[in-house]
N, C-alpha and C. Protein backbone atom coordinates (compact mmCIF):
# COMPACT_ATOMS: atom_id res chain seq x y z
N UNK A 1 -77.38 -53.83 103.23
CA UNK A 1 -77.01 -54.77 102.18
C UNK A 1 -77.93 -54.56 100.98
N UNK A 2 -77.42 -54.59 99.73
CA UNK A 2 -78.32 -54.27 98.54
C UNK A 2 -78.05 -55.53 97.72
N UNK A 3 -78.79 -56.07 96.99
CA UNK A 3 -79.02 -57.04 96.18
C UNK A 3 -79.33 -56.27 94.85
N UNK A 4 -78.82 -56.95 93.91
CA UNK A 4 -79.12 -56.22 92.68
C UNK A 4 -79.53 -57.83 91.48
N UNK A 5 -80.86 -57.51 91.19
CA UNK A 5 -81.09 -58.79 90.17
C UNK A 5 -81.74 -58.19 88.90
N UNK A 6 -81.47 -58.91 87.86
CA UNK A 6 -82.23 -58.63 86.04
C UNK A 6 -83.34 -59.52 85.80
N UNK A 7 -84.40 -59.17 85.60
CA UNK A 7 -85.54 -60.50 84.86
C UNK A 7 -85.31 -59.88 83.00
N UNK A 8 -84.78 -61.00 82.50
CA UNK A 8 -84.83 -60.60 81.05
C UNK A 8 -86.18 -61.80 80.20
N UNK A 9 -87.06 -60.76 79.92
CA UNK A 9 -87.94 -61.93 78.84
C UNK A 9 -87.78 -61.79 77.71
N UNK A 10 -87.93 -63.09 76.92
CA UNK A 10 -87.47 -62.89 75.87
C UNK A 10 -88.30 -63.92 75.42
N UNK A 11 -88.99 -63.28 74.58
CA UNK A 11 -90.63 -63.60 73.70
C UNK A 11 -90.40 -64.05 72.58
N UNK A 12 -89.44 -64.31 71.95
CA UNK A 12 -89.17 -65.37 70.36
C UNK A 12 -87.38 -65.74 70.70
N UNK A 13 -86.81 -67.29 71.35
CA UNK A 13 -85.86 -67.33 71.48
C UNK A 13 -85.34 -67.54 70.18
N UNK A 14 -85.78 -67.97 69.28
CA UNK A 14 -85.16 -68.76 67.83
C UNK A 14 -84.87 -67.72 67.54
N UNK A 15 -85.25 -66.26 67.39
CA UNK A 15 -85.00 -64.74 66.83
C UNK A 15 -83.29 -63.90 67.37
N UNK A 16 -83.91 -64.13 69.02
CA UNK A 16 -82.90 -63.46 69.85
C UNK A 16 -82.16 -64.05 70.49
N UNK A 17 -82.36 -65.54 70.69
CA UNK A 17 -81.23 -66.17 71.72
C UNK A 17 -79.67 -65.55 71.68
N UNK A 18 -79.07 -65.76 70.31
CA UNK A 18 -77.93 -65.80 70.00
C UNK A 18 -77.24 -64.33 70.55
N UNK A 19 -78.02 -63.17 69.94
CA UNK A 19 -77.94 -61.78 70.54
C UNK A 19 -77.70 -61.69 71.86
N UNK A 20 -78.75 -62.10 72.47
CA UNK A 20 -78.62 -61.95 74.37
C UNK A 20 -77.56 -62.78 74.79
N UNK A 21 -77.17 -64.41 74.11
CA UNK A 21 -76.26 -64.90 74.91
C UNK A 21 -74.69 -63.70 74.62
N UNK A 22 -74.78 -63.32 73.43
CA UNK A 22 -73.71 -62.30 72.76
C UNK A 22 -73.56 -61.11 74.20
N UNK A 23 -74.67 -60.50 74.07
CA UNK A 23 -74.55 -59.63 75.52
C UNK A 23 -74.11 -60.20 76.78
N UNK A 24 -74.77 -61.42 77.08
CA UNK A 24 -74.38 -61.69 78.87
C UNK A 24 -73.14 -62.18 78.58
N UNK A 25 -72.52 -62.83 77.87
CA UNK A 25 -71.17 -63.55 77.75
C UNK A 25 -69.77 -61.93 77.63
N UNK A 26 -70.61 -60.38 77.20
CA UNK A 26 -69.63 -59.22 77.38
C UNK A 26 -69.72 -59.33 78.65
N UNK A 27 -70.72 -59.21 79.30
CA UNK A 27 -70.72 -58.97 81.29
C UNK A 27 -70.84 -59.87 81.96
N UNK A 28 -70.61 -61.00 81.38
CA UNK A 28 -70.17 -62.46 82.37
C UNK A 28 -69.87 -62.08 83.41
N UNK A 29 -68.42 -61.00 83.74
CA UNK A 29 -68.37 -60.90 85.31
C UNK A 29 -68.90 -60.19 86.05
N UNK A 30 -69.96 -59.76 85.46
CA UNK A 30 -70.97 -59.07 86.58
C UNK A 30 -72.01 -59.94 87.10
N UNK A 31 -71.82 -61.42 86.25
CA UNK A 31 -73.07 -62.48 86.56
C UNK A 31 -72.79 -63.28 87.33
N UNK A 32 -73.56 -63.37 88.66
CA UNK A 32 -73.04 -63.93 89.44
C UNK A 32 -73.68 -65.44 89.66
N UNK A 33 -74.98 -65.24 89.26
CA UNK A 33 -75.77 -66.38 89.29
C UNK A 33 -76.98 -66.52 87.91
N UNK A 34 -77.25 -67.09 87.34
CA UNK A 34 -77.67 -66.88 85.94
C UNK A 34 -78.67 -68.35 86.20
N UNK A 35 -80.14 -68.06 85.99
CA UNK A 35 -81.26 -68.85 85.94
C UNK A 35 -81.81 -69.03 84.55
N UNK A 36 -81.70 -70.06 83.68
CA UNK A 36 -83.23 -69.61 82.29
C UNK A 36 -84.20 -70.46 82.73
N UNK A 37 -85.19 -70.21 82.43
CA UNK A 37 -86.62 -70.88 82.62
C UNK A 37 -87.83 -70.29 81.38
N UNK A 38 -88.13 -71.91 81.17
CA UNK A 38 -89.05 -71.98 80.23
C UNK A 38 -90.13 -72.98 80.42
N UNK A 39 -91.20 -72.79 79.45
CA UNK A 39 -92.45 -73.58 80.50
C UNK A 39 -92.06 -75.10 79.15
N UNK A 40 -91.99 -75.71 78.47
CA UNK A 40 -91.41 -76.85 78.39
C UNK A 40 -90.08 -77.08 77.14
N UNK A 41 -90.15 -78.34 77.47
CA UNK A 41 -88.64 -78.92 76.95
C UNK A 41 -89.25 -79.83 75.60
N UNK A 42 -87.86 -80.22 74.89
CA UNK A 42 -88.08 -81.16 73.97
C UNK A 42 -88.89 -80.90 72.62
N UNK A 43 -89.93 -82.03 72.34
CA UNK A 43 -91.08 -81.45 71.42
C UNK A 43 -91.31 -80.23 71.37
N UNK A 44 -92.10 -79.84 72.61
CA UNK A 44 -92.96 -78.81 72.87
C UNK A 44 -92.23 -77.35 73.27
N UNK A 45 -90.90 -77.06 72.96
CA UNK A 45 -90.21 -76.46 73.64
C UNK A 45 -90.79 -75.27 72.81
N UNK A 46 -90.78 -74.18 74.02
CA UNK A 46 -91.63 -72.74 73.76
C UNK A 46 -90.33 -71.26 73.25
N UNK A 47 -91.51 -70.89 72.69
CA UNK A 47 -90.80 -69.88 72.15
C UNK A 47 -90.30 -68.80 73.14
N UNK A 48 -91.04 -68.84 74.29
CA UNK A 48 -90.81 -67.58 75.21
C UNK A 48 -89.95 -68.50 76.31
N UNK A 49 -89.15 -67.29 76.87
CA UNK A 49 -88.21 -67.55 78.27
C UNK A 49 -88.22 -66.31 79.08
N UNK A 50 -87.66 -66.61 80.44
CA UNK A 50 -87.26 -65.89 81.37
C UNK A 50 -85.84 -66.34 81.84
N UNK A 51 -85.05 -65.28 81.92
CA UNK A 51 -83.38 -65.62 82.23
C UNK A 51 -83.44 -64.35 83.63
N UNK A 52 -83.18 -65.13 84.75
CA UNK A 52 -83.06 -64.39 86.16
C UNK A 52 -81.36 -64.25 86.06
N UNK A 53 -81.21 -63.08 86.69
CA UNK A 53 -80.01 -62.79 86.80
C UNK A 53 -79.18 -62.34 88.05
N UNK A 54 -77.86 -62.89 89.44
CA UNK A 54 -77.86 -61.92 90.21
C UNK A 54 -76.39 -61.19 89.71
N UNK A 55 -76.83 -60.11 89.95
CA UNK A 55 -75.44 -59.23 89.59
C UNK A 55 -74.47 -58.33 90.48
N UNK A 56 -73.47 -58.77 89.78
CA UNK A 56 -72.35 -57.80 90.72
C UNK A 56 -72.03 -56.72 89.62
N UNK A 57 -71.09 -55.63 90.91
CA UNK A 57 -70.15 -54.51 90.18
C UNK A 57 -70.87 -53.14 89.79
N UNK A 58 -69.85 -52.42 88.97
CA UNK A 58 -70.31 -51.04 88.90
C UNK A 58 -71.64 -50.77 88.13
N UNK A 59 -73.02 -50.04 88.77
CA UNK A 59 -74.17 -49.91 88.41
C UNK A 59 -74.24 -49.18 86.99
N UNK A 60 -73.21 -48.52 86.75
CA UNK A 60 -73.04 -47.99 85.46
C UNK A 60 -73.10 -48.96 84.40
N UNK A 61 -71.96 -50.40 84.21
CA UNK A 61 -71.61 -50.98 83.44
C UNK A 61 -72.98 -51.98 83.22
N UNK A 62 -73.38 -51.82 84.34
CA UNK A 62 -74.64 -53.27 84.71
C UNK A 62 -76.08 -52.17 83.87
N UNK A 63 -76.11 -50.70 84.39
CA UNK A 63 -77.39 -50.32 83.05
C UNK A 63 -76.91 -50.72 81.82
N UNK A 64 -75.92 -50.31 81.51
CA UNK A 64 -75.55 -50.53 79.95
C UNK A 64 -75.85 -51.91 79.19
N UNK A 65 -75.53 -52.89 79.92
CA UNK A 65 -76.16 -54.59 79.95
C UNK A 65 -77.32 -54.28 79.73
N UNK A 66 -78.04 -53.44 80.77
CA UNK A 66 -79.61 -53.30 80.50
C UNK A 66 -80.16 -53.06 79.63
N UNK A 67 -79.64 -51.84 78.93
CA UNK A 67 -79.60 -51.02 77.81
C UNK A 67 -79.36 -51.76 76.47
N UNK A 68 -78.43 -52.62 76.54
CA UNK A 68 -78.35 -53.79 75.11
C UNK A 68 -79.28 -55.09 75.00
N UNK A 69 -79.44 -55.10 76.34
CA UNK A 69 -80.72 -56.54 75.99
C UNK A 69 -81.51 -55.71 75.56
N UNK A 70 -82.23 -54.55 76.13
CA UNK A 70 -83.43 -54.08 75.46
C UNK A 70 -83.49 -53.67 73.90
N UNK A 71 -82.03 -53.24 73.38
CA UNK A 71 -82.14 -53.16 71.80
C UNK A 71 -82.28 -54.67 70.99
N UNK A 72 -82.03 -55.54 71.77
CA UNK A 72 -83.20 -56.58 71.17
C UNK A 72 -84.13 -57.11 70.36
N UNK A 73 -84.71 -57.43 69.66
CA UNK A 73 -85.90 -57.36 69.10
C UNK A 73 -86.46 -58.82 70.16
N UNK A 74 -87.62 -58.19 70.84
CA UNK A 74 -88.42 -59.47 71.86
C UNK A 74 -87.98 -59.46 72.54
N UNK A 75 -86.83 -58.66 73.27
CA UNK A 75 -86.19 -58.51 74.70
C UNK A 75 -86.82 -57.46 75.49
N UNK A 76 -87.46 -57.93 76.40
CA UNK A 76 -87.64 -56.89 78.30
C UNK A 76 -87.25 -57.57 78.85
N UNK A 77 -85.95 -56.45 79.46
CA UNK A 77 -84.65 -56.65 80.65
C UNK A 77 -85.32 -54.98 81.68
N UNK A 78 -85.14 -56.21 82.68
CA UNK A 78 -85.39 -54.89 83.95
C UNK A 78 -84.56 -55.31 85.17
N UNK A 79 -83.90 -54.26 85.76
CA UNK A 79 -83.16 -54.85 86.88
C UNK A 79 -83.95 -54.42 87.97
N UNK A 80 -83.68 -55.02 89.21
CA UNK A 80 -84.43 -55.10 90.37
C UNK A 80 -83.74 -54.51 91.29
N UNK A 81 -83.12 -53.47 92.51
CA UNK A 81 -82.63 -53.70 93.30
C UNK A 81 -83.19 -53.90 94.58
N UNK A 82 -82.74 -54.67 95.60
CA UNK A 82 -83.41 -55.00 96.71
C UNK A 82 -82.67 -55.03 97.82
N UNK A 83 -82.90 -53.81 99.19
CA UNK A 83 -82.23 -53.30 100.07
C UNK A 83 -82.86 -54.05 101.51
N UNK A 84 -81.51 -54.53 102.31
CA UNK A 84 -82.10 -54.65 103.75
C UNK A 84 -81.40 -53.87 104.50
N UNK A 85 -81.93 -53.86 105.93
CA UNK A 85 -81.41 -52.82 106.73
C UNK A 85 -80.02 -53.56 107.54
């Protein structure tokens, strides 16, 4: 069984949000489960995030995802895969 997941950080959201949601909303159906996390809310709400990702489908279409968050400006996207026996 292989698991396939993305950690995308993204270090100025006010800059890039709009861009990245632009990307994951092309490969929505490769997203199977979609996390953001940020260290606070409200007032204090931070400029940096982490968006966990689990993904389905062809590994080709899913680098290319990879490949556009990183043209980014303040985007590192890395995918993970993770195998059991």
């Amino acid at each position: 069984m292989e698991k396939r997941v993305m950690l995308i950080l993204v270090s100025s959201r006010k800059e890039s949000a709009e861009m990245v949601q632009k990307v994951l909303t092309g490969w929505g159906c490769h997203i199977k489960t979609r996390l953001g996390l940020h260290d606070d809310v409200l007032e204090n709400c931070t400029e940096s995030g982490l968006i966990f990702l689990e993904l389905k489908g062809d590994t080709a279409k899913l680098d290319e995802m990879e490949r556009k968050l990183n043209l980014v400006k303040g985007v590192d996207a890395k995918q993970v895969v993770l195998k059991t026996e």
